[in-house]
Structure formats: C-alpha cells, structure tokens
C-alpha atoms as a PDB file:
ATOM      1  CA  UNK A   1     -25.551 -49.543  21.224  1.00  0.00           C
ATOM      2  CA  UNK A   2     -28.651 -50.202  23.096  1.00  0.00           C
ATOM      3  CA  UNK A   3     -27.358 -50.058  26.827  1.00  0.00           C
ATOM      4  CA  UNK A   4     -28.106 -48.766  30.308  1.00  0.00           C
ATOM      5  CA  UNK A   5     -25.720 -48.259  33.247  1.00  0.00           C
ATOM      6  CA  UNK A   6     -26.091 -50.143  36.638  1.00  0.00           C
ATOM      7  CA  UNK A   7     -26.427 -49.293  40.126  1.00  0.00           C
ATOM      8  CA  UNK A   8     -23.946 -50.578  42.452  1.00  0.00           C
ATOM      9  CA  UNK A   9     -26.590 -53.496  44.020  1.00  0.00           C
ATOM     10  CA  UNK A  10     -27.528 -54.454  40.000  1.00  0.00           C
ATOM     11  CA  UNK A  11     -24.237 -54.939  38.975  1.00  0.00           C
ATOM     12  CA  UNK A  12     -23.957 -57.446  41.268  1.00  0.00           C
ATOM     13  CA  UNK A  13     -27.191 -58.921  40.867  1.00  0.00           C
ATOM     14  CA  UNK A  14     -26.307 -62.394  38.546  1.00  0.00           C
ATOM     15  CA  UNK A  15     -29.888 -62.810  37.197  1.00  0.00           C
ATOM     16  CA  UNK A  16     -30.002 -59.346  36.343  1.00  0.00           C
ATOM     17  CA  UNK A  17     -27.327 -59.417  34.494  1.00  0.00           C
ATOM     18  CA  UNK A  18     -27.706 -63.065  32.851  1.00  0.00           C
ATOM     19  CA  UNK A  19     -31.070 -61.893  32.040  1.00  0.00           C
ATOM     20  CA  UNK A  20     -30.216 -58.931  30.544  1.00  0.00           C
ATOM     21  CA  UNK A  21     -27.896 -60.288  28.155  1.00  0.00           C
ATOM     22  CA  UNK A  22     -29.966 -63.265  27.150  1.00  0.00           C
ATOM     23  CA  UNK A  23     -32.463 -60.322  26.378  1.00  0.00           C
ATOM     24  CA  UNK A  24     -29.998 -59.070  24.444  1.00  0.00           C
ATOM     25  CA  UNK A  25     -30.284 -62.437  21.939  1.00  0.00           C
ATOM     26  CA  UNK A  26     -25.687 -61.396  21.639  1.00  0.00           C
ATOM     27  CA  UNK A  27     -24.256 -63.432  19.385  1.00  0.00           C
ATOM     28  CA  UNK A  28     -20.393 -62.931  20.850  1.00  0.00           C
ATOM     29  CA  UNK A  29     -20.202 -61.654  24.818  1.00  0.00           C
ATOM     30  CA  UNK A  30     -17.184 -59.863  25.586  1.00  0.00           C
ATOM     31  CA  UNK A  31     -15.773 -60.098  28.889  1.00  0.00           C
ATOM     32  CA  UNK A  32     -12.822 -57.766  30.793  1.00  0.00           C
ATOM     33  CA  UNK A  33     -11.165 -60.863  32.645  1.00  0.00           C
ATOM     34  CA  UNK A  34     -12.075 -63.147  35.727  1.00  0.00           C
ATOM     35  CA  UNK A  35     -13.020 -61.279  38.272  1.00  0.00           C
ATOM     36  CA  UNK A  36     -16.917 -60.122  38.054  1.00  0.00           C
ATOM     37  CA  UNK A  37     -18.879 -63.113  39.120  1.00  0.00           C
ATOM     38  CA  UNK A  38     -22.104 -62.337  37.510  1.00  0.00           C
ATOM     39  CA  UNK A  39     -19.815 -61.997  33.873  1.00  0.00           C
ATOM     40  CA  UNK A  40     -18.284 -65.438  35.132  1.00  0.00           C
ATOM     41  CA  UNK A  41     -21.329 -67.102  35.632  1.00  0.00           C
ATOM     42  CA  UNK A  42     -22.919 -66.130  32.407  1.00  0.00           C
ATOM     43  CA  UNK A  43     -20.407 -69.504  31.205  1.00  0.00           C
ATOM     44  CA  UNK A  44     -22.766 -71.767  33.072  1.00  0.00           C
ATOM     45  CA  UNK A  45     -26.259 -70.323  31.417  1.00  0.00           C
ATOM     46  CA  UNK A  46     -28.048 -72.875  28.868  1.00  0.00           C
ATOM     47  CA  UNK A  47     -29.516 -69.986  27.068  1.00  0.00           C
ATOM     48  CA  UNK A  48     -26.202 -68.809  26.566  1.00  0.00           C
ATOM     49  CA  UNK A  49     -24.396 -72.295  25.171  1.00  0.00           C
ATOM     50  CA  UNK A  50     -24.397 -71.287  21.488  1.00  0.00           C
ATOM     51  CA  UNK A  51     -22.976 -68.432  22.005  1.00  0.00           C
ATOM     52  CA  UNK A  52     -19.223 -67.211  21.697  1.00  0.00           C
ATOM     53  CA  UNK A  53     -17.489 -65.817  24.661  1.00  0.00           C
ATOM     54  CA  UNK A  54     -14.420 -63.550  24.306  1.00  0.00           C
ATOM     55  CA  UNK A  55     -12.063 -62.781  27.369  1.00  0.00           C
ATOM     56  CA  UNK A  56      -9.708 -59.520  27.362  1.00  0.00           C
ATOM     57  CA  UNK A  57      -6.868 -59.985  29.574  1.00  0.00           C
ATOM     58  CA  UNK A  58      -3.921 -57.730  31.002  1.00  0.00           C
ATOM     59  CA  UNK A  59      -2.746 -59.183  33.496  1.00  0.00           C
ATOM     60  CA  UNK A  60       0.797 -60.089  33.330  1.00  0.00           C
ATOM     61  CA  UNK A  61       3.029 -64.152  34.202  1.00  0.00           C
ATOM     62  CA  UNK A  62       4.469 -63.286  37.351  1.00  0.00           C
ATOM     63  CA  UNK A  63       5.303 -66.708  38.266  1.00  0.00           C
ATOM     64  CA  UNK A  64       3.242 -66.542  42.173  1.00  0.00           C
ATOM     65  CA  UNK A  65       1.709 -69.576  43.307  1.00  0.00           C
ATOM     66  CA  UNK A  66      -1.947 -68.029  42.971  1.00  0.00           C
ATOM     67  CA  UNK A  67      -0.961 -67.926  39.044  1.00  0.00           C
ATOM     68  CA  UNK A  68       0.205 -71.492  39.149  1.00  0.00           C
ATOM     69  CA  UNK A  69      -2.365 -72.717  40.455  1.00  0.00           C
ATOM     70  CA  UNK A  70      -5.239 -70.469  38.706  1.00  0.00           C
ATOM     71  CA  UNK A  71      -5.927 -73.291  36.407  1.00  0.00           C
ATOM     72  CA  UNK A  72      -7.461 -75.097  39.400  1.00  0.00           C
ATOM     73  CA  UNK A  73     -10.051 -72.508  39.391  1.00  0.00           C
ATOM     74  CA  UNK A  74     -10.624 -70.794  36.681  1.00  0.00           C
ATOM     75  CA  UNK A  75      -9.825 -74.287  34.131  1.00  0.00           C
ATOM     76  CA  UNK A  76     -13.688 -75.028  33.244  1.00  0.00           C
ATOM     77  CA  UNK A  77     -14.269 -70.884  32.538  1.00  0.00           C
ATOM     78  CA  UNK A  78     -10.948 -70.494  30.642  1.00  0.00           C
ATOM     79  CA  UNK A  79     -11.874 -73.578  28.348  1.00  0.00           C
ATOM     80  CA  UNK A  80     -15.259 -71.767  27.585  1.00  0.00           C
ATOM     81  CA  UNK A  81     -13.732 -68.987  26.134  1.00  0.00           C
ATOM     82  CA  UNK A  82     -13.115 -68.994  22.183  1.00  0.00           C
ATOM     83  CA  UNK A  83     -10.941 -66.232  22.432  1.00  0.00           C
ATOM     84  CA  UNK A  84      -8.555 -64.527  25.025  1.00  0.00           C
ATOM     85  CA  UNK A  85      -7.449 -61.105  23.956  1.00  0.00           C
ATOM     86  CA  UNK A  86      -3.945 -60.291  25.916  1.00  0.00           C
ATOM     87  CA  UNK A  87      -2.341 -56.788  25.801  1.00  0.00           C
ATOM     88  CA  UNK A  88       1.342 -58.512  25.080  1.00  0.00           C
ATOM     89  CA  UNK A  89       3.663 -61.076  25.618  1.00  0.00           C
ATOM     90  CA  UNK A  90       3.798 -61.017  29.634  1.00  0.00           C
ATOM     91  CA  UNK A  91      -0.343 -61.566  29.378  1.00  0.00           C
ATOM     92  CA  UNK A  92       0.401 -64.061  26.846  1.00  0.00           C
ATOM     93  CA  UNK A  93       2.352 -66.348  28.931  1.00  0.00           C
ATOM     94  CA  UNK A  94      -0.009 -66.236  31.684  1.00  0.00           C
ATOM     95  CA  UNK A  95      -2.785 -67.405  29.058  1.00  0.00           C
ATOM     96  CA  UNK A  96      -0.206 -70.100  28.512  1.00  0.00           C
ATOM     97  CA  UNK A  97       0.373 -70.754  32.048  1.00  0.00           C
ATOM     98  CA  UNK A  98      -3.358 -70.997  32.641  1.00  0.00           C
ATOM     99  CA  UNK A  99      -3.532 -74.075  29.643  1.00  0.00           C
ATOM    100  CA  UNK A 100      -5.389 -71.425  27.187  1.00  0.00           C
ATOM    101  CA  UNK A 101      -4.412 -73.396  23.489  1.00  0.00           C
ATOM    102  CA  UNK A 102      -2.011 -70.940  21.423  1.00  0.00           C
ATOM    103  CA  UNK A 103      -4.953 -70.977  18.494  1.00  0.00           C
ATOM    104  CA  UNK A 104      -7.059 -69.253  21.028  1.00  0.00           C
ATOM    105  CA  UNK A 105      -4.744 -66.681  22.120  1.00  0.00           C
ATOM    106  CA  UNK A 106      -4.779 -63.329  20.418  1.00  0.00           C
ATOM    107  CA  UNK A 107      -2.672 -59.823  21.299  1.00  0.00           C
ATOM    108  CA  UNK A 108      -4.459 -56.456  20.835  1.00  0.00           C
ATOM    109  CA  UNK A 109      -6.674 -55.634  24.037  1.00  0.00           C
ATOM    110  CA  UNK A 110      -5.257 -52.412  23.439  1.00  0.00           C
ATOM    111  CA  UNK A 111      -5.843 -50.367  19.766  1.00  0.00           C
ATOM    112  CA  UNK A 112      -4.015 -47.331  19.079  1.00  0.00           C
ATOM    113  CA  UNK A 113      -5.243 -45.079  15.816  1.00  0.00           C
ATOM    114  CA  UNK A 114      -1.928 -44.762  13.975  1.00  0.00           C
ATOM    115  CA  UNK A 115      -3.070 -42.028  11.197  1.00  0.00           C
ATOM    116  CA  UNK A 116      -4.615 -39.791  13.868  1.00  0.00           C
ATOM    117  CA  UNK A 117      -1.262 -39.903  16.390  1.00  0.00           C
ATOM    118  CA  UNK A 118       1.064 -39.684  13.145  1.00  0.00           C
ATOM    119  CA  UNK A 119       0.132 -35.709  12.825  1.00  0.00           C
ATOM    120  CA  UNK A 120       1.371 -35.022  16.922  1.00  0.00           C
ATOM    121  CA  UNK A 121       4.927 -35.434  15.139  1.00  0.00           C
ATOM    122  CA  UNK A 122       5.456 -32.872  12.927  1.00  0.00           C
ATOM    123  CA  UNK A 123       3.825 -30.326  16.099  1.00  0.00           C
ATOM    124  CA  UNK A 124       6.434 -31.895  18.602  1.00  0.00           C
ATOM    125  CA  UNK A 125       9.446 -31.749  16.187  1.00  0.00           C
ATOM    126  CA  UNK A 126       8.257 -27.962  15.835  1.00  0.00           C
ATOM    127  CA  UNK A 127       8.003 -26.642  19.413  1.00  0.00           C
ATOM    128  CA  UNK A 128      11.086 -24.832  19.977  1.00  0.00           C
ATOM    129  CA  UNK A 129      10.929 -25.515  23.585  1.00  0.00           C
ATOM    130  CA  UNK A 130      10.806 -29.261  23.383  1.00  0.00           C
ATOM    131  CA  UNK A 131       7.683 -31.453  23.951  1.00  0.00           C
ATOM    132  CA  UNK A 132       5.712 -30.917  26.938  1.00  0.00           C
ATOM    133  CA  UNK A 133       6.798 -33.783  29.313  1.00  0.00           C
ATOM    134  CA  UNK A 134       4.342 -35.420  31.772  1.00  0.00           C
ATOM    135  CA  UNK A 135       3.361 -38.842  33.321  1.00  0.00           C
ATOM    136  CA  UNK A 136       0.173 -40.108  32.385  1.00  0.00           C
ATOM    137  CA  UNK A 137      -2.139 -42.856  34.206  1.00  0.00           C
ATOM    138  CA  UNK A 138      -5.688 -44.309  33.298  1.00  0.00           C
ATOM    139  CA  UNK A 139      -7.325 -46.652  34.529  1.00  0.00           C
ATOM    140  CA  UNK A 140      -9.593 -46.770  37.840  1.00  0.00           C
ATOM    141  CA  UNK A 141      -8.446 -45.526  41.109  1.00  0.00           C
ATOM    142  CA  UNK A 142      -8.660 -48.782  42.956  1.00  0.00           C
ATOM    143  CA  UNK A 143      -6.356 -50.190  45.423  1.00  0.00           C
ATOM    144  CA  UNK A 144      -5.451 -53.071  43.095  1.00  0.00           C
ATOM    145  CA  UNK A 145      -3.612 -50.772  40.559  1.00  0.00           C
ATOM    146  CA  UNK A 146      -0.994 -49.768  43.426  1.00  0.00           C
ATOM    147  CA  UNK A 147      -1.761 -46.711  43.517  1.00  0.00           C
ATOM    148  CA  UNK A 148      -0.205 -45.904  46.471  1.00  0.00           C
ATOM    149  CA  UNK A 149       3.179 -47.114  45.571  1.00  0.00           C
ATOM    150  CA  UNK A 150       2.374 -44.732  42.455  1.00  0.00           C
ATOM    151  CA  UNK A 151       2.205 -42.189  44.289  1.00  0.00           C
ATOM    152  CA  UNK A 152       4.758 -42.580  47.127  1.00  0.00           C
ATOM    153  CA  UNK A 153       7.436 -42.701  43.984  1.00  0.00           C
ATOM    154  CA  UNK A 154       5.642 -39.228  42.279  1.00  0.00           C
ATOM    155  CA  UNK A 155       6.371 -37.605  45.627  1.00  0.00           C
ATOM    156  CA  UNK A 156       9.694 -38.778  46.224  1.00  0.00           C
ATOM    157  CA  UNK A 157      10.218 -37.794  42.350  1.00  0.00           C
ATOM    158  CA  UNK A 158       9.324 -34.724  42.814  1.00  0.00           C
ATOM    159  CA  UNK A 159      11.809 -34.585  45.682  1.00  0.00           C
ATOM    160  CA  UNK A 160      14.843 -35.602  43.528  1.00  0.00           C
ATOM    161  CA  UNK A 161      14.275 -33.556  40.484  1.00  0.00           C
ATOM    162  CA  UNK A 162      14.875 -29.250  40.131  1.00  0.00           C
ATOM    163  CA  UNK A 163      11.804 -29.186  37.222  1.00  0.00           C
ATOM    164  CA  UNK A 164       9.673 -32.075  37.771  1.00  0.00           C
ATOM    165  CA  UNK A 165       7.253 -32.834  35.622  1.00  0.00           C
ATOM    166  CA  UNK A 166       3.571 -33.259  36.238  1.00  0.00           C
ATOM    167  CA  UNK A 167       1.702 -36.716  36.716  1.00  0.00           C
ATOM    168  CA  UNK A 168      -1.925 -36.656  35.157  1.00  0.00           C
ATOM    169  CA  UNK A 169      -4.331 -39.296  36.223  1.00  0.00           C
ATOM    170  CA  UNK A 170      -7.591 -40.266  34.476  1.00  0.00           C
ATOM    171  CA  UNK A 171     -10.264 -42.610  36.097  1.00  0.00           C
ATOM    172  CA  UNK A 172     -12.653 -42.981  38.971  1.00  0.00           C
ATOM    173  CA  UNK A 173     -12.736 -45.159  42.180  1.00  0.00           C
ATOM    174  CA  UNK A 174     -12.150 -44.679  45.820  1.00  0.00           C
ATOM    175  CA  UNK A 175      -9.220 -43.176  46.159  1.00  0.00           C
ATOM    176  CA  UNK A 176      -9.945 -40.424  44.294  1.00  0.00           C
ATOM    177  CA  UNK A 177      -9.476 -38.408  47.879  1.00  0.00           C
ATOM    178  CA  UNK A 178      -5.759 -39.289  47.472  1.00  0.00           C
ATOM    179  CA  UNK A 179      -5.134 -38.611  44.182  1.00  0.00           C
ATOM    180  CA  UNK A 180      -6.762 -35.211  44.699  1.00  0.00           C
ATOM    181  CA  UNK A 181      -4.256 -34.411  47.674  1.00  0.00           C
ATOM    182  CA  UNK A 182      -1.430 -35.441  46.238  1.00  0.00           C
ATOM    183  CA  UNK A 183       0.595 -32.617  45.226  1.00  0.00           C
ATOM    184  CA  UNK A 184       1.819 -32.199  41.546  1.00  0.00           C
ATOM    185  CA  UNK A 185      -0.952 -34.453  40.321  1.00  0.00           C
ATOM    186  CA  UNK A 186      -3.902 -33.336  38.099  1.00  0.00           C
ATOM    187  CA  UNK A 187      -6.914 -35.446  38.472  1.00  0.00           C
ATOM    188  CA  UNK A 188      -9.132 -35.247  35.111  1.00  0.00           C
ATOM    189  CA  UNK A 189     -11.591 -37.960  36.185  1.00  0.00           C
ATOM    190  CA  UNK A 190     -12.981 -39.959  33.921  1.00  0.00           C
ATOM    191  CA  UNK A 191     -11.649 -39.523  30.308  1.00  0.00           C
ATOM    192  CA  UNK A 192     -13.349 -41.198  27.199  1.00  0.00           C
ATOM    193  CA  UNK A 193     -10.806 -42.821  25.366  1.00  0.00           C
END
C-alpha cells in the first residue's frame, strides 16, 4: 500500500485528510467507527459520493441513554455507510439499536488464521508442565479502554493468588507510564498483529 503516517496536527487536519484520500481516487474507504471527525466528515465530500464507505465497529449495546439516543447524531453518517463490520452479537445489537438495516450488518472485524493457530495444539498438549498461562491485552493505552480498572484488578490479583500469572500488554498511548510501573506487567509496545 501506498501510505504515509501523520503527525499529530495532520491527523486532525480535515482537508488534509479529505484531500488525501480523494488523491487516492479509493474505490471503498474503510473506517474504525465514529469517533475521528476528519474520517466522519469524509461522508459529506462530493468527490467522495460514488464511493462505498465501510464502518468497523466494537463497541458493545449497553443500553445508556447516550446509546439510545446515538441515532440522533450519528443517523445521517450511519445511513451512509454500506457496510458496518461488528466484532459479535453485543456490537450487533448496538448497530440495531442505532437503525443500521440487518442487510447491512456484517460480523468479522476481527480475523483469526485457523491453519496457522491449529499447530500451537499439538506443542501445548506436549509440555509436560502445562501451558504457559498469562493475561494478554492489545489495544492502545488510552483512558477509554479502562485501563485503570485493568489494572487495579491485576494488582489486587496478584494479591489473592500464591503463583500469579503474568499480564502482557501490547499498544501505545499515554499511559504507557502506568503500565510500565505496574508490577507483574510486561509492556511489549506496539505489536504487529
């Protein structure tokens, strides 16, 4: 792919970015949700009206009045979207919550390659000692993801437990600081997938 990354000020910048995917001549633009104006606003371009737009969403139906009411807001961008791609069923029932059509609606934000993971269990059926245990998070290390509850409930695991196991956490973001302190945590950074 043809593709540059952006400084903090451009990827905010709306008519960088519109620009730079109308340069781009796409012929489907993915999106990762709602909540990056300058993606949002990429709805409302003329140059951009033939094209198809494709949401990915994981964010779960939890029934709060923000969610009820998110069709208020977000109606005219939702009904622009050909496709929503939800991770499962509690994503799906926000799309359906939101008034996203069930033909548009489609589960598998996440992929998993089956034929390379099917050779991990022969090796963990063959460690005499078990399979190593450990927690595992990814994704960005932003207050959103809660990471402080996360990590409040690590420590007081670690508490409980005579052998605890570790918690390994892959991403960037702000708190990195905390993650780093934290003890029993191993902070790999940014992982590829």
């Amino acid at each position: 792919l043809n593709c540059r990354f952006l400084s903090e000020v451009e990827k905010d910048d709306c008519d960088l970015m519109a620009r730079l995917v109308i340069e781009a001549k796409p012929d489907v633009i993915v999106l990762c949700g709602w909540f990056h104006t300058p993606f949002n606003q990429l709805i409302s371009r003329p140059e951009l009206s033939d094209k198809k737009f494709i949401m990915g969403m994981d964010t779960p139906w939890q029934d709060t009045w923000r969610q009820r009411l998110g069709r208020l807001k977000m109606g005219r961008f939702l009904d622009r979207m050909d496709r929503v791609i939800v991770s499962g069923e509690r994503s799906r029932q926000l799309a359906q919550a939101l008034k996203v059509p069930e033909h548009k609606i489609k589960r598998g934000v996440y992929g998993i390659d089956y034929k390379s993971f099917t050779q991990a269990y022969p090796v963990r059926r063959s460690n005499p000692e078990g399979w190593p245990k450990r927690f595992l998070f990814t994704g960005r290390y932003h207050v959103v993801k809660a990471l402080d509850v996360l990590l409040k409930a690590y420590t007081a695991y670690r508490a409980s437990v005579e052998n605890p196991w570790p918690l390994t956490m892959c991403g960037t973001g702000p708190l990195e600081d905390l993650i780093n302190a934290a003890p029993g945590v191993e902070n790999l950074g940014f992982v590829q997938p």
